[in-house]
Protein backbone atom coordinates (compact mmCIF):
# COMPACT_ATOMS: atom_id res chain seq x y z
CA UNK A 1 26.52 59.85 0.75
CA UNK A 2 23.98 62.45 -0.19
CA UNK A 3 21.18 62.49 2.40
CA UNK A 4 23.12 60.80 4.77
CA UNK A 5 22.15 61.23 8.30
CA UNK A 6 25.10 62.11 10.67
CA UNK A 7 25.18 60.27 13.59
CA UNK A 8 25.88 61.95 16.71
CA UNK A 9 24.83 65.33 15.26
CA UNK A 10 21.00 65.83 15.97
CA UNK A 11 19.16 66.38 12.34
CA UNK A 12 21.79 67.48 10.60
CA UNK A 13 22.47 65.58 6.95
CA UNK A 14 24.68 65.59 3.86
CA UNK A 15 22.75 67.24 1.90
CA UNK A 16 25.47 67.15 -1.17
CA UNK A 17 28.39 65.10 -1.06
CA UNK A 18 30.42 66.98 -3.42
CA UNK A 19 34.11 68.13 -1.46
CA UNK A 20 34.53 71.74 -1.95
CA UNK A 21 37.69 73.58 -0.59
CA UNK A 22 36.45 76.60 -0.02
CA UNK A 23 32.69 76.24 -0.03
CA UNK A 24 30.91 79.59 0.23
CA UNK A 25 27.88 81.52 -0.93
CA UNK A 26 25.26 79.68 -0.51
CA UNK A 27 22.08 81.21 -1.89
CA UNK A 28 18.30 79.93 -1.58
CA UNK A 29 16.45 80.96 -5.22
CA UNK A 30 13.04 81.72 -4.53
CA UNK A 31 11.34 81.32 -7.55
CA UNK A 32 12.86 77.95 -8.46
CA UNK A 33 12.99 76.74 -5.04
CA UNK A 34 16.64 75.66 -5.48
CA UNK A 35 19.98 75.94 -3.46
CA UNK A 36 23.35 77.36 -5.29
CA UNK A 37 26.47 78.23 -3.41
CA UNK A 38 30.39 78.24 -4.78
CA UNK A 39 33.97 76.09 -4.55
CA UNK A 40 35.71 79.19 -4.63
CA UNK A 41 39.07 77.65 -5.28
CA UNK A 42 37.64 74.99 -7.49
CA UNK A 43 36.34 77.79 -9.77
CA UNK A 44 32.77 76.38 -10.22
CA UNK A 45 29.18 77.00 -9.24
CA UNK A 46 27.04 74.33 -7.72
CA UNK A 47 23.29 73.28 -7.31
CA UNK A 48 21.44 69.83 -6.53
CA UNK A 49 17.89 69.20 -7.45
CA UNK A 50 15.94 66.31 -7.51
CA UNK A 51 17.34 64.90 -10.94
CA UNK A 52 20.88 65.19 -9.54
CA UNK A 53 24.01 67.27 -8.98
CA UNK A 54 24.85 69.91 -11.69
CA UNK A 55 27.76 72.68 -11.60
CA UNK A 56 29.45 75.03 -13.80
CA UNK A 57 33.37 75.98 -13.91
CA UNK A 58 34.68 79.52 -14.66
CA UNK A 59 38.08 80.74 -15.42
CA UNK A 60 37.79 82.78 -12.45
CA UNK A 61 37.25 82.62 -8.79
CA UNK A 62 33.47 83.18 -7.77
CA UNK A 63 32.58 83.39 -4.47
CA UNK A 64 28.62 84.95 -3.94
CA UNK A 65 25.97 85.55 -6.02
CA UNK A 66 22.33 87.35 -6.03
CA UNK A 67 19.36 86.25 -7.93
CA UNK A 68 18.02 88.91 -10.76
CA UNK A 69 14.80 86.77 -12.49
CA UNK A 70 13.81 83.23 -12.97
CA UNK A 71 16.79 83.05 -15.27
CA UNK A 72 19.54 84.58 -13.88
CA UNK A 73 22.14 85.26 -10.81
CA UNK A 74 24.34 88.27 -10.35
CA UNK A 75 27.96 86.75 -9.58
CA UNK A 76 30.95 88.27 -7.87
CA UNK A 77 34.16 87.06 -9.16
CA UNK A 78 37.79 88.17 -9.19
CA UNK A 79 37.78 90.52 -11.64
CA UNK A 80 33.97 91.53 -12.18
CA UNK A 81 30.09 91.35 -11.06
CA UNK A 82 28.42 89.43 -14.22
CA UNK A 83 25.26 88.23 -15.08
CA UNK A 84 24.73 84.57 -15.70
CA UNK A 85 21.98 83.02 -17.52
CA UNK A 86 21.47 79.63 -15.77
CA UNK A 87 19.57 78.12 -18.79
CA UNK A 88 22.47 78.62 -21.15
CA UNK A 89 25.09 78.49 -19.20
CA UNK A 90 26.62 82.70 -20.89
CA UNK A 91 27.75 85.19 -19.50
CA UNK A 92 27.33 89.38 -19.29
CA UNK A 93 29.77 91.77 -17.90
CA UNK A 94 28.24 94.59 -15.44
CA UNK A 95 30.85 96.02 -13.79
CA UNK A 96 34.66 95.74 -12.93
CA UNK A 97 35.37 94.57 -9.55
CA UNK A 98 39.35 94.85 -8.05
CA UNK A 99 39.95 93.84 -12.24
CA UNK A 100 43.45 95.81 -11.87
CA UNK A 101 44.41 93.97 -8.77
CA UNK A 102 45.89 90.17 -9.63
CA UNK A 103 46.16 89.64 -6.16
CA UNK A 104 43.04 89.65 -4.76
CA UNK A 105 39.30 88.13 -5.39
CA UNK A 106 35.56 88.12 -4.23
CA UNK A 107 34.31 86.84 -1.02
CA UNK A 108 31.79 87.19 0.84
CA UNK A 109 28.26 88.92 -0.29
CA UNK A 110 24.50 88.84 -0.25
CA UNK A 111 21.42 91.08 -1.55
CA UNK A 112 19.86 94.02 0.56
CA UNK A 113 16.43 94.71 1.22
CA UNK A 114 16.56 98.00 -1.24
CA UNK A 115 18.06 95.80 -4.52
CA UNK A 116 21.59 96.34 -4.11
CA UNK A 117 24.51 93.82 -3.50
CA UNK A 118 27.63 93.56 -1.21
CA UNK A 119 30.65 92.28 -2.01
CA UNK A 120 33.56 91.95 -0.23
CA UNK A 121 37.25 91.19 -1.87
CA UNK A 122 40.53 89.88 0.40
CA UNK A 123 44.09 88.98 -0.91
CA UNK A 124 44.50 85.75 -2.36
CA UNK A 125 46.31 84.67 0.89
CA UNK A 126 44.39 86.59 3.22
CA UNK A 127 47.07 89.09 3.09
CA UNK A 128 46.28 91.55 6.28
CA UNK A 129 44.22 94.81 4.60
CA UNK A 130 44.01 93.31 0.98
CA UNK A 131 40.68 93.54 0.54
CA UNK A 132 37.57 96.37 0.77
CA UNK A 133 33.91 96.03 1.10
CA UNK A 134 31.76 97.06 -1.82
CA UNK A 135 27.73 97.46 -2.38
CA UNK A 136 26.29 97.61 -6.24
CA UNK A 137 23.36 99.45 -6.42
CA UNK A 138 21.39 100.26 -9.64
CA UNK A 139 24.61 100.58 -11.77
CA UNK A 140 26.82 102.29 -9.77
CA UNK A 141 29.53 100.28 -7.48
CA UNK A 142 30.82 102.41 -4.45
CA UNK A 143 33.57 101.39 -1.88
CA UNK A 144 32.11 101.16 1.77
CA UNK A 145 35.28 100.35 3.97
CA UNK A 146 39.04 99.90 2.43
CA UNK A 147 41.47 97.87 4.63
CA UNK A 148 39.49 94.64 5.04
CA UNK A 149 41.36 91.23 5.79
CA UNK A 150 38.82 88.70 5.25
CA UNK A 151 35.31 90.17 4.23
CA UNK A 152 32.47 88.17 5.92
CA UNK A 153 28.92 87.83 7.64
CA UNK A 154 27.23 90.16 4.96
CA UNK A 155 23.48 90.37 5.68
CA UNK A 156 20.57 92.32 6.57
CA UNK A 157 17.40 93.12 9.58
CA UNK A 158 14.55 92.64 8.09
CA UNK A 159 13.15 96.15 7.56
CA UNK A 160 16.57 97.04 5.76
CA UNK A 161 17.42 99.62 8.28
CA UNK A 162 20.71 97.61 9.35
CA UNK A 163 23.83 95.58 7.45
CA UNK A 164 26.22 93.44 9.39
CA UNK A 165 29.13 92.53 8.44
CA UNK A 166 32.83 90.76 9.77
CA UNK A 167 36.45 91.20 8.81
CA UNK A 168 37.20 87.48 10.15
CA UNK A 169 40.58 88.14 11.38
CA UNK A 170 40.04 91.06 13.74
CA UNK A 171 36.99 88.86 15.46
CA UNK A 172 34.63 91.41 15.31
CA UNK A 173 30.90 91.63 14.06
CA UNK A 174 29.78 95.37 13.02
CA UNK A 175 26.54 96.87 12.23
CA UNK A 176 25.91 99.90 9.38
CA UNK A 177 22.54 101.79 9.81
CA UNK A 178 21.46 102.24 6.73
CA UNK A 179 19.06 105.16 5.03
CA UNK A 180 16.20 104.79 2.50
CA UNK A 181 18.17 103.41 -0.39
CA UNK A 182 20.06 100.67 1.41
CA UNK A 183 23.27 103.41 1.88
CA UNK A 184 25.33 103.28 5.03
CA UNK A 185 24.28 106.99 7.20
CA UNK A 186 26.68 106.48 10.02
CA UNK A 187 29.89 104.76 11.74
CA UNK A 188 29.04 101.60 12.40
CA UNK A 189 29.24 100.09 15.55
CA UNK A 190 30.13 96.85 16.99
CA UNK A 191 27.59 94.16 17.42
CA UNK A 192 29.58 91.33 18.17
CA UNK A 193 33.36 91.20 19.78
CA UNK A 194 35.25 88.15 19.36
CA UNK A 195 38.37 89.68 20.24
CA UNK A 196 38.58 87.50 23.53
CA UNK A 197 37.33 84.36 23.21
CA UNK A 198 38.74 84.21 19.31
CA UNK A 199 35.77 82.94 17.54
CA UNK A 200 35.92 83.60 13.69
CA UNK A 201 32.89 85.12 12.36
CA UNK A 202 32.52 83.81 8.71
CA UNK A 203 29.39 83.66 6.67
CA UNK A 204 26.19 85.32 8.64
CA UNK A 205 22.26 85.38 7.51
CA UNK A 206 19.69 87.20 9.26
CA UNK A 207 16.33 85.22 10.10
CA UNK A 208 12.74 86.79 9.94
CA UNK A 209 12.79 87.74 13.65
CA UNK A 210 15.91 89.25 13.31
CA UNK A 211 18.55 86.93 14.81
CA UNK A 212 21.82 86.82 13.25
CA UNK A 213 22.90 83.18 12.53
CA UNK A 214 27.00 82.82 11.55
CA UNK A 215 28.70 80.08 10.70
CA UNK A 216 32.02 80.31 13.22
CA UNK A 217 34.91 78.90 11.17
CA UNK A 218 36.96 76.56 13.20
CA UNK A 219 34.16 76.02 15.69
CA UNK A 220 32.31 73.44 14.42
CA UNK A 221 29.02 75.20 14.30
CA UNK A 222 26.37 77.98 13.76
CA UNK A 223 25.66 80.11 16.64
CA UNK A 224 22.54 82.60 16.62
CA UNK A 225 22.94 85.56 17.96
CA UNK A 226 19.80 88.14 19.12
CA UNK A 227 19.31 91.80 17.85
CA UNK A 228 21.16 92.78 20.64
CA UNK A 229 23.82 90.51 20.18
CA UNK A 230 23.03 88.19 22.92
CA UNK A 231 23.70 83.79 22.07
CA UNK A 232 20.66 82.10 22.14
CA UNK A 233 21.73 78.49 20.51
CA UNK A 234 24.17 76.37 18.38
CA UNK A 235 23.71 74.07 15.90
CA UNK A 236 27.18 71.45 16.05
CA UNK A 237 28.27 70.90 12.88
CA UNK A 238 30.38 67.89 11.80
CA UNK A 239 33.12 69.35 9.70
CA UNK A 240 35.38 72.42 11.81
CA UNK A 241 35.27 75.00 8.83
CA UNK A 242 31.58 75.33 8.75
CA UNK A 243 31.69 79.20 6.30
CA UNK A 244 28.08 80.33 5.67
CA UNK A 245 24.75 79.35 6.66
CA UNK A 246 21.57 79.61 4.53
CA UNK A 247 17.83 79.22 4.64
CA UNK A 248 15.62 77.51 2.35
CA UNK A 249 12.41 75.36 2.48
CA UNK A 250 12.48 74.89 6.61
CA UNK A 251 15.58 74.07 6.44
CA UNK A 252 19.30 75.81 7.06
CA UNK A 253 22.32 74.90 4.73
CA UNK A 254 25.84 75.46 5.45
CA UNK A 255 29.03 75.12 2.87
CA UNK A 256 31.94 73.89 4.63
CA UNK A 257 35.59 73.76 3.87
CA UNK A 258 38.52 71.10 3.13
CA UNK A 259 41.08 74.22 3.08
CA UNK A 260 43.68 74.79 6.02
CA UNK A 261 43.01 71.09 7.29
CA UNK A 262 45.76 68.46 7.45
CA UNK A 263 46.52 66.62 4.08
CA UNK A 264 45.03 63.18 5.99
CA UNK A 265 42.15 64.73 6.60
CA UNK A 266 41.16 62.99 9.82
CA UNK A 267 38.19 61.11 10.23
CA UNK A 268 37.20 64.28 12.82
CA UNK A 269 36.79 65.87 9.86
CA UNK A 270 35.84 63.60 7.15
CA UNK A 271 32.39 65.92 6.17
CA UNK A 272 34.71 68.58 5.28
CA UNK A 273 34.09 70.55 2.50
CA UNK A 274 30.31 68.77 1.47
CA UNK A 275 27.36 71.15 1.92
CA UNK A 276 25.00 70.34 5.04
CA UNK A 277 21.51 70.75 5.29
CA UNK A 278 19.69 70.95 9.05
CA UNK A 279 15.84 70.79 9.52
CA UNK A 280 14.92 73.89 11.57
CA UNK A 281 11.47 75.58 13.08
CA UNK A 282 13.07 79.07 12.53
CA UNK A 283 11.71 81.05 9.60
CA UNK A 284 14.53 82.66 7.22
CA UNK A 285 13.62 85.58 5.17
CA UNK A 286 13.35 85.34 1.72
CA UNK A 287 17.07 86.19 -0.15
CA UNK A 288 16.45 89.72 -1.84
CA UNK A 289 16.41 90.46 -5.71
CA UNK A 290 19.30 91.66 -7.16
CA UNK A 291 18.04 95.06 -9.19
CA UNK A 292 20.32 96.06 -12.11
């Protein structure tokens, strides 16, 4: 049920009960107040607000998304970045993304400080070195690392200085200095290593201090992380593919996922796939505008 409390999991609620397979994305507008995030495999973009549930299906995969104006979100899909207007529902092509490769499609990606967008593409089976990471910037669309199994944890310090980002399947957290205009200067270097203990990075947002929150699939959980990469807390999470946290309105929201998990689905896991919502002191930053 929507706004159910789950017992045995301090403040954490349903916040929609919607199953997604792969839910991803999730993205706080802030001019209309409002939480969006993706079913990847289902195709279809989601929101709640007060009057109810609303979504929208595609005839592609869509996986992450930026917000441009009042009106509308920059979307990654399988094929492209587009522009959708959220009042009438259309659609406007900006740039070819992987469009030549059938076998891949969008992941993982989030705004920068300086306007541009990340993007990261992985096989359609996760297929070892599929998949690349990407950043859009003013109209042009440049390739930032090839050989990428599963493109995760895109976000951003605060002063725009630093990106972070995972390839989930080598267990390993990096961080790209960045110069002026949002653009990677250096090698990056490794912020968190997973290699050991076989956490899973997946989805990753950065809160106004600085702290790096991820959402550790298979774990159960969030975990934040400091600047330095030291763990500081967790958040337990009722549903064991927790895939990207959020913040919006003193709250953090996490998408979850029904994919990979036993055909029964067990009652261990019977939150799997809805999108959670967790009252929290900690101050998120505002999600960046996409510039075109």
């Amino acid at each position: 049920m929507t706004g159910e409390a789950v017992d045995g999991y301090a403040g954490v609620q349903v916040f929609d009960d919607r199953a997604c397979e792969l839910g991803e994305g999730p993205l706080w507008h802030v001019t209309r107040d409002q939480l969006y995030w993706f079913d990847i495999i289902g195709k279809r973009l989601m929101t709640r607000t007060a009057d109810g549930p609303k979504e929208w299906q595609f005839d592609h995969y869509v996986s992450a998304a930026g917000w441009v104006d009042h009106t509308h979100l920059l979307i990654a899909s399988d094929v492209e970045l587009f522009v959708f207007n959220l009042t009438e529902g259309t659609q406007r092509h900006l740039t070819p993304l992987e469009a030549d490769n059938p076998n891949t499609r969008s992941n993982d990606g989030r705004a920068d400080p300086q306007g541009g967008f990340w993007i990261g593409t992985m096989g359609l089976n996760a297929e070892a070195g599929a998949g690349a990471l990407y950043r859009y910037y003013r109209g042009e669309l440049r390739q930032l690392r090839a050989g990428v199994s599963i493109p995760n944890a895109t976000c951003f310090a605060p002063d725009g200085k630093s990106a972070y980002f995972a390839d989930t399947a080598e267990h390993i957290v990096w961080r790209y200095a960045l110069d002026k205009d949002g653009w990677p200067n250096a090698a990056p270097e490794i912020y968190l290593d997973h290699r050991k203990s076989g956490i899973n990075p997946d989805g990753a947002v950065i809160d106004a201090a600085g702290n790096f929150w991820c959402a550790e699939w298979g774990g159960s959980r969030v975990a934040c992380y400091d600047v330095g990469g030291k763990f500081l807390e967790e958040i337990a999470l009722p549903a064991p593919q927790p895939s990207c946290p959020a913040f919006g309105a003193g709250h953090l929201y996490v998408t979850t996922a029904l994919q990979g998990l036993p055909i029964d689905r067990t009652d261990t896991a019977s939150h799997s796939g809805k999108t959670l919502r967790i009252a929290v002191s900690t101050a998120g930053q505002p999600e960046h505008q996409v510039i075109l």
